[in-house]
Structures are given as C-alpha cells and as structure tokens.
ModelCIF file with pLDDT and N, C-alpha, C, O atoms, coordinates in Angstrom:
data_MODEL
#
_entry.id   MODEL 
#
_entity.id                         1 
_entity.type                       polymer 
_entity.pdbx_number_of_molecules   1 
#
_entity_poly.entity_id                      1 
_entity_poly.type                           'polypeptide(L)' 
_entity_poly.nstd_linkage                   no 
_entity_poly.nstd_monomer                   no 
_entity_poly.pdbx_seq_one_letter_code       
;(UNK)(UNK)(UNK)(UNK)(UNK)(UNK)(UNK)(UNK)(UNK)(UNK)(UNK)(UNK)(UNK)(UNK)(UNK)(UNK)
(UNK)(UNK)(UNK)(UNK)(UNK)(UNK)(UNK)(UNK)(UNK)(UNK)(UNK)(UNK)(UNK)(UNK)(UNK)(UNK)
(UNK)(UNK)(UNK)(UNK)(UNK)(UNK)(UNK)(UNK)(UNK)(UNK)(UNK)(UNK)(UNK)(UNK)(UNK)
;
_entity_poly.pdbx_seq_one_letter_code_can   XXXXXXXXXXXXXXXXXXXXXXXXXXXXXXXXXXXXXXXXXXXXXXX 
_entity_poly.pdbx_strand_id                 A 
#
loop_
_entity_poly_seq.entity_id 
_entity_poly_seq.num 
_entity_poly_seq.mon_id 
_entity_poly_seq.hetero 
1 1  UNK n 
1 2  UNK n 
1 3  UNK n 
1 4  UNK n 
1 5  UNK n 
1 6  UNK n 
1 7  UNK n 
1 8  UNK n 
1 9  UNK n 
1 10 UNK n 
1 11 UNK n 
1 12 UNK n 
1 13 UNK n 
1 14 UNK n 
1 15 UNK n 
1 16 UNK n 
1 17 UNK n 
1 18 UNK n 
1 19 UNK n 
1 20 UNK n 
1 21 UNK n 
1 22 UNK n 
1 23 UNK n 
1 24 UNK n 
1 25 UNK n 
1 26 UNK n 
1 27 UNK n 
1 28 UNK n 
1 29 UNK n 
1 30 UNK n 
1 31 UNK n 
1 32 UNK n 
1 33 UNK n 
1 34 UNK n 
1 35 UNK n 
1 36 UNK n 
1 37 UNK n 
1 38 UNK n 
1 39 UNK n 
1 40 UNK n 
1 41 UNK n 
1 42 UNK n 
1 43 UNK n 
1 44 UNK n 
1 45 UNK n 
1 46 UNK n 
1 47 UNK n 
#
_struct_asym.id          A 
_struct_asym.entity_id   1 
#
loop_
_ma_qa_metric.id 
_ma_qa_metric.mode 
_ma_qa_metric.name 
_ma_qa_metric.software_group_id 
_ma_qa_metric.type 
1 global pLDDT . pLDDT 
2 local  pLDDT . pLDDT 
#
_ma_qa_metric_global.metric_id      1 
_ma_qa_metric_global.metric_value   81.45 
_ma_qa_metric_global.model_id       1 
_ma_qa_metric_global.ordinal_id     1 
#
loop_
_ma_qa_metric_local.label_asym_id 
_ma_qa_metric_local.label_comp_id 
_ma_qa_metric_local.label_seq_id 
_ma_qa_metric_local.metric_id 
_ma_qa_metric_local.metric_value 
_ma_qa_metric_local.model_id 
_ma_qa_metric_local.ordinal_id 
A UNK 1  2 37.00 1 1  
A UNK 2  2 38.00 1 2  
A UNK 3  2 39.00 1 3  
A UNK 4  2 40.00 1 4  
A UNK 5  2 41.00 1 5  
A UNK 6  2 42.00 1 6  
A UNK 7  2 41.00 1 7  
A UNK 8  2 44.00 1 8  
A UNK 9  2 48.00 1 9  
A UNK 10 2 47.00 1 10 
A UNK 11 2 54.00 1 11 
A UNK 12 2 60.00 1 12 
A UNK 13 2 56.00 1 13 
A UNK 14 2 62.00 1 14 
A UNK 15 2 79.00 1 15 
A UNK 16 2 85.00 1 16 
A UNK 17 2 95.00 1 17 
A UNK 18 2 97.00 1 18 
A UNK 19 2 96.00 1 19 
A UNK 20 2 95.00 1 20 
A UNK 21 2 96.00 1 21 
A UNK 22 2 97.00 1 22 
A UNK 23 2 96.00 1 23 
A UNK 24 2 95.00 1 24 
A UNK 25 2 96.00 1 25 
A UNK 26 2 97.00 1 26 
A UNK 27 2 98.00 1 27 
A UNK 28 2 98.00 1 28 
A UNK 29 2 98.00 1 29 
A UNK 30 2 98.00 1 30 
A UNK 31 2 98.00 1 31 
A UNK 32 2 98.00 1 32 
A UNK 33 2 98.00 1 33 
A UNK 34 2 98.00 1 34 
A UNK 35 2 98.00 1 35 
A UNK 36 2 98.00 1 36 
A UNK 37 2 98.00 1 37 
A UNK 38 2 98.00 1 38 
A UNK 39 2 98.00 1 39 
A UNK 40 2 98.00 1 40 
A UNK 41 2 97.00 1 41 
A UNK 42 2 98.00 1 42 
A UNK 43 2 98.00 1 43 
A UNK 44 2 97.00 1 44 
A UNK 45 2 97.00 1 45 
A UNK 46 2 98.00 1 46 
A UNK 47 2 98.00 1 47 
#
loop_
_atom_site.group_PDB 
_atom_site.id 
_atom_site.type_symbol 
_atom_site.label_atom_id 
_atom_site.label_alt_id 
_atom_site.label_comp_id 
_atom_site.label_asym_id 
_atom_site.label_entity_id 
_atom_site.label_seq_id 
_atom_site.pdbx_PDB_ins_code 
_atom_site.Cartn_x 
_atom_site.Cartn_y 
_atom_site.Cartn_z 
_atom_site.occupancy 
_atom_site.B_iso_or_equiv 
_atom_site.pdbx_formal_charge 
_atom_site.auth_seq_id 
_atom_site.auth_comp_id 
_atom_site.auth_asym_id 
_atom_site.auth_atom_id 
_atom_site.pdbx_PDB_model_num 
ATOM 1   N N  . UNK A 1 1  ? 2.975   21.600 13.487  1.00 37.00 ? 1  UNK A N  1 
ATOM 2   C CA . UNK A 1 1  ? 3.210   20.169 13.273  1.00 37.00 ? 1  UNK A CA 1 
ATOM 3   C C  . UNK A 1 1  ? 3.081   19.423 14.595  1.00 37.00 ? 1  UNK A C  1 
ATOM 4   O O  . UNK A 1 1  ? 2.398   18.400 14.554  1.00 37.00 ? 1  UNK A O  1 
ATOM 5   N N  . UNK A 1 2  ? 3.581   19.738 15.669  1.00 38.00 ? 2  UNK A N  1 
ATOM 6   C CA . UNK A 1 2  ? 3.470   19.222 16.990  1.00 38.00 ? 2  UNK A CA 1 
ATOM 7   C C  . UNK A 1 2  ? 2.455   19.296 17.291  1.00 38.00 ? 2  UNK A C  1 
ATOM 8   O O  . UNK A 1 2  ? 2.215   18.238 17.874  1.00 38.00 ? 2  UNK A O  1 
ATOM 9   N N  . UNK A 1 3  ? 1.249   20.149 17.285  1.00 39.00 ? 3  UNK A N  1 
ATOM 10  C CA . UNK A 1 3  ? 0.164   20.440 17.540  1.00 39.00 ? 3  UNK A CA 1 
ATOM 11  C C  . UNK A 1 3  ? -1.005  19.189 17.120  1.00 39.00 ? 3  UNK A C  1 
ATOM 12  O O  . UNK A 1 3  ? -2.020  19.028 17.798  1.00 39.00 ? 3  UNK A O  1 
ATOM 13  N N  . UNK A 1 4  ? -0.697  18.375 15.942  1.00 40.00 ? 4  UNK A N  1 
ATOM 14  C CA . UNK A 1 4  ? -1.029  17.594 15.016  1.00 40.00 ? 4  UNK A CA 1 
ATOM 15  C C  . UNK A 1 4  ? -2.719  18.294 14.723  1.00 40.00 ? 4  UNK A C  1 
ATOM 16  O O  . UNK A 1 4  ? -3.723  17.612 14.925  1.00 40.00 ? 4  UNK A O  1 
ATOM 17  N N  . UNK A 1 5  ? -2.770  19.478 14.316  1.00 41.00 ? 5  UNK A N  1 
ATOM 18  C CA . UNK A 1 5  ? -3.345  20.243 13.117  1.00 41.00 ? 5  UNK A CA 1 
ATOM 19  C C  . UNK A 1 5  ? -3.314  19.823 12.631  1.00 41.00 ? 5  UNK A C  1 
ATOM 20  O O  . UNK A 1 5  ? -2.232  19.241 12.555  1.00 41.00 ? 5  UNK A O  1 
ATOM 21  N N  . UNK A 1 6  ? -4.737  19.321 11.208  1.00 42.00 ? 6  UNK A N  1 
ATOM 22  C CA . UNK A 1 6  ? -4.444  18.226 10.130  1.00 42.00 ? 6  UNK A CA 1 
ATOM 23  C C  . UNK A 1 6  ? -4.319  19.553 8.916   1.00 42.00 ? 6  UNK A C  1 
ATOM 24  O O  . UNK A 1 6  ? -4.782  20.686 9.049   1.00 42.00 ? 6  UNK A O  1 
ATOM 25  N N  . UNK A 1 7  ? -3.638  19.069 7.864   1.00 41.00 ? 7  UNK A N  1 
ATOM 26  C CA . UNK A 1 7  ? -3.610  20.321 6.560   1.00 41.00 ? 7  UNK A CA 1 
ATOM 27  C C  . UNK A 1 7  ? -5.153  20.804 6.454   1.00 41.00 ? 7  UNK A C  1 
ATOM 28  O O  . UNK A 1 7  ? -5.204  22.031 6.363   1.00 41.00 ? 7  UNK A O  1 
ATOM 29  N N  . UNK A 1 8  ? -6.449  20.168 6.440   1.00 44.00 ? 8  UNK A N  1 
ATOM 30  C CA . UNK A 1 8  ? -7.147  21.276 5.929   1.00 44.00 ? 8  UNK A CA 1 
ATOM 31  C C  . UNK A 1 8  ? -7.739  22.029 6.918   1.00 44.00 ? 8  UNK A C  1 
ATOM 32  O O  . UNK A 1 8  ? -8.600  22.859 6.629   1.00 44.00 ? 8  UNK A O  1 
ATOM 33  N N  . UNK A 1 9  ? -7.394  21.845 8.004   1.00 48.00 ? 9  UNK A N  1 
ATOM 34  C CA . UNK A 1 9  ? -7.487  22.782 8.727   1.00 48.00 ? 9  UNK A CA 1 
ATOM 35  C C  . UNK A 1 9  ? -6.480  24.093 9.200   1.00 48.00 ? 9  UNK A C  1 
ATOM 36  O O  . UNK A 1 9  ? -6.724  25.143 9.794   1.00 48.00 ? 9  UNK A O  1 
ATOM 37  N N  . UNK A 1 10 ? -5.299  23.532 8.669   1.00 47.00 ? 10 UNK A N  1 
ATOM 38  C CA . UNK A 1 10 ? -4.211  24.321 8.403   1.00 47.00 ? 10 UNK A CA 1 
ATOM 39  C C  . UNK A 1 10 ? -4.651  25.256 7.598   1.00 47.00 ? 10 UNK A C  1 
ATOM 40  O O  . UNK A 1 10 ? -4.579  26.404 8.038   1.00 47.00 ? 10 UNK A O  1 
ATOM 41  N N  . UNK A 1 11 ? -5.357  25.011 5.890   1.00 54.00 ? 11 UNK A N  1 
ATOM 42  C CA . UNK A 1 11 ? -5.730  25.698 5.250   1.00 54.00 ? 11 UNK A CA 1 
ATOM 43  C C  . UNK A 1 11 ? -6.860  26.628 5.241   1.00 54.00 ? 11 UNK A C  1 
ATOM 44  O O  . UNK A 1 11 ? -6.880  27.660 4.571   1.00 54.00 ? 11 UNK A O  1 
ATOM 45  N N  . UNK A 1 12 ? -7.646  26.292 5.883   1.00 60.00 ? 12 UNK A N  1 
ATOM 46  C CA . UNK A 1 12 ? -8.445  27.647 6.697   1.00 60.00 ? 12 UNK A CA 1 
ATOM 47  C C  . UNK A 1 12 ? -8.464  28.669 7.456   1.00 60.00 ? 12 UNK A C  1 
ATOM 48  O O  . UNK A 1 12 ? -9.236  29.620 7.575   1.00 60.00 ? 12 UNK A O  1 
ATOM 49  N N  . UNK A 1 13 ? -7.108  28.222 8.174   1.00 56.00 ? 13 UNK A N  1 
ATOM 50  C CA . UNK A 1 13 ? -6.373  29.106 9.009   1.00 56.00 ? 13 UNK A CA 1 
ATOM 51  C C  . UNK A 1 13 ? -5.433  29.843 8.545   1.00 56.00 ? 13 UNK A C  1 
ATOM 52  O O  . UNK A 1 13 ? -4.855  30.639 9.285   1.00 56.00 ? 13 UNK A O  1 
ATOM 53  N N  . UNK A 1 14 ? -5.049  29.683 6.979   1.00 62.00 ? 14 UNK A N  1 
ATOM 54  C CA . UNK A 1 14 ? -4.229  30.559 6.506   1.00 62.00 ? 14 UNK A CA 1 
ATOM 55  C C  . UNK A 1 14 ? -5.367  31.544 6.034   1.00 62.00 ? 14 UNK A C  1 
ATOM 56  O O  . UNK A 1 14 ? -4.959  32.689 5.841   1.00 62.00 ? 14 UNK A O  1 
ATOM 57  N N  . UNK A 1 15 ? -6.739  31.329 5.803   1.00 79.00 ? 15 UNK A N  1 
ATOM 58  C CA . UNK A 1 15 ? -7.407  32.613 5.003   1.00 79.00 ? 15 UNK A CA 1 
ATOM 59  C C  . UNK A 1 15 ? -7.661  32.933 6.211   1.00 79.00 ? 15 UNK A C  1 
ATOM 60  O O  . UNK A 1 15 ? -8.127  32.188 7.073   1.00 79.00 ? 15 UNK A O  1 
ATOM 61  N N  . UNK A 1 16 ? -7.183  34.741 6.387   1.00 85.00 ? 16 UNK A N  1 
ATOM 62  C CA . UNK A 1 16 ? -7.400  35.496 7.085   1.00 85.00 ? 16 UNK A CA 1 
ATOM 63  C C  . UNK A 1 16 ? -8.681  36.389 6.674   1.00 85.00 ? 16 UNK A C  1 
ATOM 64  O O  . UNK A 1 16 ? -9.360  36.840 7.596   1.00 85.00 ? 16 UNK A O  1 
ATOM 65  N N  . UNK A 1 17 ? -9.007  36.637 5.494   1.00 95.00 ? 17 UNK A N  1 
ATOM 66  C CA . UNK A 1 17 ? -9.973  37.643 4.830   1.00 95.00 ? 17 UNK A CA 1 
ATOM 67  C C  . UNK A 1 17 ? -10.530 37.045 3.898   1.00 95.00 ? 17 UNK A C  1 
ATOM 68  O O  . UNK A 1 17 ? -10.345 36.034 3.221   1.00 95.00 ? 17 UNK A O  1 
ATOM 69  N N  . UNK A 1 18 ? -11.540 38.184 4.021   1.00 97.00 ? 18 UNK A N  1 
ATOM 70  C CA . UNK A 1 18 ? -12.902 38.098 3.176   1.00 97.00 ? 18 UNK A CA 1 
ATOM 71  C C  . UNK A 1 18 ? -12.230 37.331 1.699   1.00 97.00 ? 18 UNK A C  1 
ATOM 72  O O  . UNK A 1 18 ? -12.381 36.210 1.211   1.00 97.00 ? 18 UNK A O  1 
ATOM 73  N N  . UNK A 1 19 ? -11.365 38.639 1.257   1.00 96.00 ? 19 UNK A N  1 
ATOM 74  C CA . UNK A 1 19 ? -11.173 37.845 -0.043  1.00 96.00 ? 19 UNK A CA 1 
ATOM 75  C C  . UNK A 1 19 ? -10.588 36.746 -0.806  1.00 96.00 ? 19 UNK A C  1 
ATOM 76  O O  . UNK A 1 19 ? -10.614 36.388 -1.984  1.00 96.00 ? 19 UNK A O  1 
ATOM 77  N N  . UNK A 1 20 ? -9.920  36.237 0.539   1.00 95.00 ? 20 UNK A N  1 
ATOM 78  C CA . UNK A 1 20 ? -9.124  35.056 0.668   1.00 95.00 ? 20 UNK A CA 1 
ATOM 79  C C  . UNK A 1 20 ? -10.052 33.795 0.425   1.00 95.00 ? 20 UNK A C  1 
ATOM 80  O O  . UNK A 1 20 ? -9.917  32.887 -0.396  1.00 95.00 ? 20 UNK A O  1 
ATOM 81  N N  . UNK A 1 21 ? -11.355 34.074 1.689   1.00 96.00 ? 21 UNK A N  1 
ATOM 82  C CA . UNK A 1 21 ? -12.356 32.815 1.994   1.00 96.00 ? 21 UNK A CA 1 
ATOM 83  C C  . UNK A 1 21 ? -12.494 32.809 0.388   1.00 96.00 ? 21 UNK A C  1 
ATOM 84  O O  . UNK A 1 21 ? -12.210 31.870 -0.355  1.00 96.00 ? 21 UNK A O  1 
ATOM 85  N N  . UNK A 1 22 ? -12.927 33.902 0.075   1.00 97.00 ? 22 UNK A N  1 
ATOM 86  C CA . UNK A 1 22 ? -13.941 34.331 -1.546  1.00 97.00 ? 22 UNK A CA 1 
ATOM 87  C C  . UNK A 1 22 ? -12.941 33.187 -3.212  1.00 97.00 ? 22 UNK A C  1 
ATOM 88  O O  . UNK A 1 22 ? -13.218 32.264 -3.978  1.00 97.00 ? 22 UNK A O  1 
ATOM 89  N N  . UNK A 1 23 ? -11.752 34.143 -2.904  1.00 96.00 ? 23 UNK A N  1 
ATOM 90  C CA . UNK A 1 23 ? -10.938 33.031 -3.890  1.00 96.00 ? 23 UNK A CA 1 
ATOM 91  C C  . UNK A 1 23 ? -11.117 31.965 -4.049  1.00 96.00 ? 23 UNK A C  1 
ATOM 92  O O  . UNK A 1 23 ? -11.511 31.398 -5.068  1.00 96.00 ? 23 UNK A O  1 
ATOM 93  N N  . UNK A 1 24 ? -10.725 31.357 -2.593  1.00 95.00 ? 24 UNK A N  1 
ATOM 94  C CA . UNK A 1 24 ? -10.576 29.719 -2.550  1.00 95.00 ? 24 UNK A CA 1 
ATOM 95  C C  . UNK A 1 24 ? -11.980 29.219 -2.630  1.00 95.00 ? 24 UNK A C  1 
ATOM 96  O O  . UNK A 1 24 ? -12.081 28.010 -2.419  1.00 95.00 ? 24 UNK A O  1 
ATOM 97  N N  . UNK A 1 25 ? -12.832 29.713 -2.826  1.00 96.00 ? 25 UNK A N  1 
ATOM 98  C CA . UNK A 1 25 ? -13.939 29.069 -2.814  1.00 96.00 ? 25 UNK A CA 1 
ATOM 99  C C  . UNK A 1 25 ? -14.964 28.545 -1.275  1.00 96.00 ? 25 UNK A C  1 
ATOM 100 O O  . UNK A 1 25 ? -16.036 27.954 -1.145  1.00 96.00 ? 25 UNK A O  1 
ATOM 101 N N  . UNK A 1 26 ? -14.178 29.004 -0.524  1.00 97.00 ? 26 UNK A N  1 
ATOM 102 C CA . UNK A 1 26 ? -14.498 28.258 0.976   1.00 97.00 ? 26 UNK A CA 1 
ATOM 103 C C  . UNK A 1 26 ? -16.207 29.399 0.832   1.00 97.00 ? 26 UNK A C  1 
ATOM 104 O O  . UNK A 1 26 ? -17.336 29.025 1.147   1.00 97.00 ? 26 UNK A O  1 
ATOM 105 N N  . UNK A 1 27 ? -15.944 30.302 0.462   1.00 98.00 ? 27 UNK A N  1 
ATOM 106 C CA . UNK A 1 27 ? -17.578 31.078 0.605   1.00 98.00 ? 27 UNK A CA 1 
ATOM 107 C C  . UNK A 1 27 ? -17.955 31.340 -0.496  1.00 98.00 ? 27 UNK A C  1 
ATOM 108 O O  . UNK A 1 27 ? -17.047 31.518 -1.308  1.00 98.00 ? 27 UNK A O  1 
ATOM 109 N N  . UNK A 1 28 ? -19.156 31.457 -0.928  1.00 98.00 ? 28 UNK A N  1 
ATOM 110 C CA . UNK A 1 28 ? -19.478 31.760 -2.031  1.00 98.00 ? 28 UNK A CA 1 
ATOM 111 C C  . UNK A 1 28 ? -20.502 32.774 -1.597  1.00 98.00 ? 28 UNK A C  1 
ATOM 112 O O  . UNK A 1 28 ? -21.462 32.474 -0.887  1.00 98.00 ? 28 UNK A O  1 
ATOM 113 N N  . UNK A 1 29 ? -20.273 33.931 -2.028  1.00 98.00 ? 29 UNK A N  1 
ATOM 114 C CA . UNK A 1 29 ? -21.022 35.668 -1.495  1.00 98.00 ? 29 UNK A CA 1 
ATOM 115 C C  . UNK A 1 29 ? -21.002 36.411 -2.710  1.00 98.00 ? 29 UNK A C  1 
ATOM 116 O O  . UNK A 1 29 ? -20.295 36.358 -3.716  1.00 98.00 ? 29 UNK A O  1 
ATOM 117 N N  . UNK A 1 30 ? -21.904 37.073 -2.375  1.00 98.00 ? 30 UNK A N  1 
ATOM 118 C CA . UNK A 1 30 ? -21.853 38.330 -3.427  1.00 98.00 ? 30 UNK A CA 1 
ATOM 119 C C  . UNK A 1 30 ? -23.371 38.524 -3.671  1.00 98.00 ? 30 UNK A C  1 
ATOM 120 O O  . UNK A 1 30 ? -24.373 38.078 -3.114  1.00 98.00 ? 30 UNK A O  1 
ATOM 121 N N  . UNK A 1 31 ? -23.159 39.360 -4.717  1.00 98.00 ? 31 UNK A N  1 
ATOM 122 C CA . UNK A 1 31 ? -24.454 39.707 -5.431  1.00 98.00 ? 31 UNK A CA 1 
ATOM 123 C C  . UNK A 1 31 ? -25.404 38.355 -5.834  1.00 98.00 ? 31 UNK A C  1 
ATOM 124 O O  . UNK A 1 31 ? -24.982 37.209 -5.675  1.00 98.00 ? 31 UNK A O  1 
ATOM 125 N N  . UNK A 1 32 ? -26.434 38.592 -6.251  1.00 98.00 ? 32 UNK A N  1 
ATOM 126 C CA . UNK A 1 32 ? -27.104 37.088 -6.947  1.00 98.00 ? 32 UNK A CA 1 
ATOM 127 C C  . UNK A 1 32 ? -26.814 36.935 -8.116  1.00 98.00 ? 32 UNK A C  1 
ATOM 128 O O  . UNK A 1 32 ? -27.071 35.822 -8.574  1.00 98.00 ? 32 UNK A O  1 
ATOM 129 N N  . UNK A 1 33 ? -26.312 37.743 -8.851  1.00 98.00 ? 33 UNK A N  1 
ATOM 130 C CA . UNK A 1 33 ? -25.522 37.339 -10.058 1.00 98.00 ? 33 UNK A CA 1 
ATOM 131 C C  . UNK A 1 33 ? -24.219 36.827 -10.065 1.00 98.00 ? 33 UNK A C  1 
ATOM 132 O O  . UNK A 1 33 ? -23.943 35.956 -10.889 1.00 98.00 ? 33 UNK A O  1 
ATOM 133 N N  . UNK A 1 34 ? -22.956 37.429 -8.884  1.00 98.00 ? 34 UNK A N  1 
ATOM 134 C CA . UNK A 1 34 ? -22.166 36.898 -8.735  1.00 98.00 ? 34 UNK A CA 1 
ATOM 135 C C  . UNK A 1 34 ? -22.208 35.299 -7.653  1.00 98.00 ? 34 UNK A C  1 
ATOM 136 O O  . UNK A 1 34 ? -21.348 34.463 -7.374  1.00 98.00 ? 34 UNK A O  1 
ATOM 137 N N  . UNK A 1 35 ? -23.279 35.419 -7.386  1.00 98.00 ? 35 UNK A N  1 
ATOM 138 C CA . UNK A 1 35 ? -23.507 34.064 -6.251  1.00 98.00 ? 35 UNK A CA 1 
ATOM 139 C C  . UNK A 1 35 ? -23.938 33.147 -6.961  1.00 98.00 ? 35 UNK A C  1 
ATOM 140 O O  . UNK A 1 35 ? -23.757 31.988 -6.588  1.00 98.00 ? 35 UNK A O  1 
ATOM 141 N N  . UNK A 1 36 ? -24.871 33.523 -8.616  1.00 98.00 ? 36 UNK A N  1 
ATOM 142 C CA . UNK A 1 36 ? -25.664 32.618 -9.325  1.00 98.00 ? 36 UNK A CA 1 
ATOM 143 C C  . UNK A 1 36 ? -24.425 31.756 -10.111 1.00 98.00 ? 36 UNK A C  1 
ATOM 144 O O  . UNK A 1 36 ? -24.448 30.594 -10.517 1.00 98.00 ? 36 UNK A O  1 
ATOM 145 N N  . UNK A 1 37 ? -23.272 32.825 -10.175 1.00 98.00 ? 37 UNK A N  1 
ATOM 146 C CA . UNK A 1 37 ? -21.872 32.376 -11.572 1.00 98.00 ? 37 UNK A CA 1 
ATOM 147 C C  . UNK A 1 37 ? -21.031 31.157 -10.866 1.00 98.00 ? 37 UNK A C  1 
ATOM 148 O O  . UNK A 1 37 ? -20.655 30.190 -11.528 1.00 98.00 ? 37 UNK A O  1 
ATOM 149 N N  . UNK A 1 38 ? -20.742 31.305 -9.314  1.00 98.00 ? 38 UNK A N  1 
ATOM 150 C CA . UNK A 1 38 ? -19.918 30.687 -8.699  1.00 98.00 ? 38 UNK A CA 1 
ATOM 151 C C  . UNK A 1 38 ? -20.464 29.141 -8.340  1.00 98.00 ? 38 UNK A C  1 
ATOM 152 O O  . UNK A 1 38 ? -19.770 28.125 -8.367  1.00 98.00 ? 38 UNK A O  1 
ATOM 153 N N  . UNK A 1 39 ? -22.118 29.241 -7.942  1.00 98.00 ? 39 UNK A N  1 
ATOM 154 C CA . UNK A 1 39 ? -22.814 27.903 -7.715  1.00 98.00 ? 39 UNK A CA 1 
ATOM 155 C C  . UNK A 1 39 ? -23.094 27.269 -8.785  1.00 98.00 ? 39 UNK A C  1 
ATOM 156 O O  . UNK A 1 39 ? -23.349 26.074 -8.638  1.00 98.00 ? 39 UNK A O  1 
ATOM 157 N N  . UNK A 1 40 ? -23.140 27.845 -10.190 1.00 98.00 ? 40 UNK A N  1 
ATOM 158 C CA . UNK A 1 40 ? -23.376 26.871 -10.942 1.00 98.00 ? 40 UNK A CA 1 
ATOM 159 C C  . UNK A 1 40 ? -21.808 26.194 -11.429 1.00 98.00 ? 40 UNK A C  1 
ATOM 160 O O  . UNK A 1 40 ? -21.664 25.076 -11.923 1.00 98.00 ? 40 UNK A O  1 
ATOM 161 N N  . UNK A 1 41 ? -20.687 27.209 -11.139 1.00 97.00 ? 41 UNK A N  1 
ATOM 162 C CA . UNK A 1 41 ? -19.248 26.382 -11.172 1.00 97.00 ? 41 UNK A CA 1 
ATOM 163 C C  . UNK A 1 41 ? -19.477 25.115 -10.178 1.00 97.00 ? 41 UNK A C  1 
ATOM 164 O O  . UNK A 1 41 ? -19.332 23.989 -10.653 1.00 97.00 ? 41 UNK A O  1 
ATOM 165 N N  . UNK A 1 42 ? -19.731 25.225 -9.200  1.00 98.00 ? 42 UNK A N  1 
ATOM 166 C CA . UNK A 1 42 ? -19.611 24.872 -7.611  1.00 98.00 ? 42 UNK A CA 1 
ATOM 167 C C  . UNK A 1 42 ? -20.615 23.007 -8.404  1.00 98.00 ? 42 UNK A C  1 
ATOM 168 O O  . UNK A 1 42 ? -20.122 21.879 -8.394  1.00 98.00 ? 42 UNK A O  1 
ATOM 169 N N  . UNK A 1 43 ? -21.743 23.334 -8.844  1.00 98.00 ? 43 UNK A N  1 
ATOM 170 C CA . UNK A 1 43 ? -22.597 22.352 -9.247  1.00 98.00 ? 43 UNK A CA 1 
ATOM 171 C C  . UNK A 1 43 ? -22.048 21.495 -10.007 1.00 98.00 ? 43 UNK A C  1 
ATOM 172 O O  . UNK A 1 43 ? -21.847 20.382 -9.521  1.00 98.00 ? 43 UNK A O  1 
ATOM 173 N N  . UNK A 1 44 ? -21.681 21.728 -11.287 1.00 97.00 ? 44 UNK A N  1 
ATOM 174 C CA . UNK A 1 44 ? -21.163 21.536 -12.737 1.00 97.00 ? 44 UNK A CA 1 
ATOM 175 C C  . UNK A 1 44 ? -20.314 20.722 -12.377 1.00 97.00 ? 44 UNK A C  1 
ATOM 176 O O  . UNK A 1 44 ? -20.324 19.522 -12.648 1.00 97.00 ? 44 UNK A O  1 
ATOM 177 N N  . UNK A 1 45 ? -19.261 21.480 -11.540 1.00 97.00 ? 45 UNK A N  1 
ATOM 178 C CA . UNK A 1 45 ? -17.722 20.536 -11.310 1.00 97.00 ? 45 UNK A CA 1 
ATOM 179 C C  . UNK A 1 45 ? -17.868 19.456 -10.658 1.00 97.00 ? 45 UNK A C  1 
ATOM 180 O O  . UNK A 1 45 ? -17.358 18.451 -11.154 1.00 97.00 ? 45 UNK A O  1 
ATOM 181 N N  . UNK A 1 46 ? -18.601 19.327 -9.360  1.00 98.00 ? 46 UNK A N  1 
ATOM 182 C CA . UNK A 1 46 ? -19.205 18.240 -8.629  1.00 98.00 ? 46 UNK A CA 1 
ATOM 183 C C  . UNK A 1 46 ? -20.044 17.713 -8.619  1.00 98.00 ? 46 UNK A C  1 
ATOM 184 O O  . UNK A 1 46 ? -20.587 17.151 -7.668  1.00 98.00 ? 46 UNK A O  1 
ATOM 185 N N  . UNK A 1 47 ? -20.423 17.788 -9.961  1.00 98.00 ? 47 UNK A N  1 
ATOM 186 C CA . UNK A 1 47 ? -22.085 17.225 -10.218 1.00 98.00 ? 47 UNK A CA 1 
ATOM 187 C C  . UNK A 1 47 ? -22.903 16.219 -9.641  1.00 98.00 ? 47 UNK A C  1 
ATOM 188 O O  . UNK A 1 47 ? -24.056 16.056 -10.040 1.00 98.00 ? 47 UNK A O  1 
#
C-alpha cells in the first residue's frame, strides 16, 4: 500500500505460476485445440 502499487498490478504479482497465469486468463497456451477453445471465449465475450 505505501509502495502505491496499483491493484492490477498487484494482481499479477500474485500469479506466481504457469497455472495461475493459465486460469486467470492472463495467458492463453496450450495445444491449438486448447488455444483455439480459450480465444474464441476471449473473442465472443469482448466482441
């Protein structure tokens, strides 16, 4: 808080791992089938 860190950078700094980035969405990796499932979420929602 003293630091004045803003939250979303706070929140990047809490994912430590791969599968962390992967959850939250911050990366989208994988196979091309699993990369094809997540970008068309990624599209759709933010169209």
């Amino acid at each position: 808080r003293a630091s004045n860190v803003t939250a979303p950078d706070l929140a990047l700094e809490m994912e430590n791992t791969w599968k962390e980035r992967l959850e939250t969405g911050s990366i989208i990796a994988g196979s091309p089938a699993t990369v094809r499932e997540r970008l068309e979420e990624c599209i759709e929602s933010l169209n």
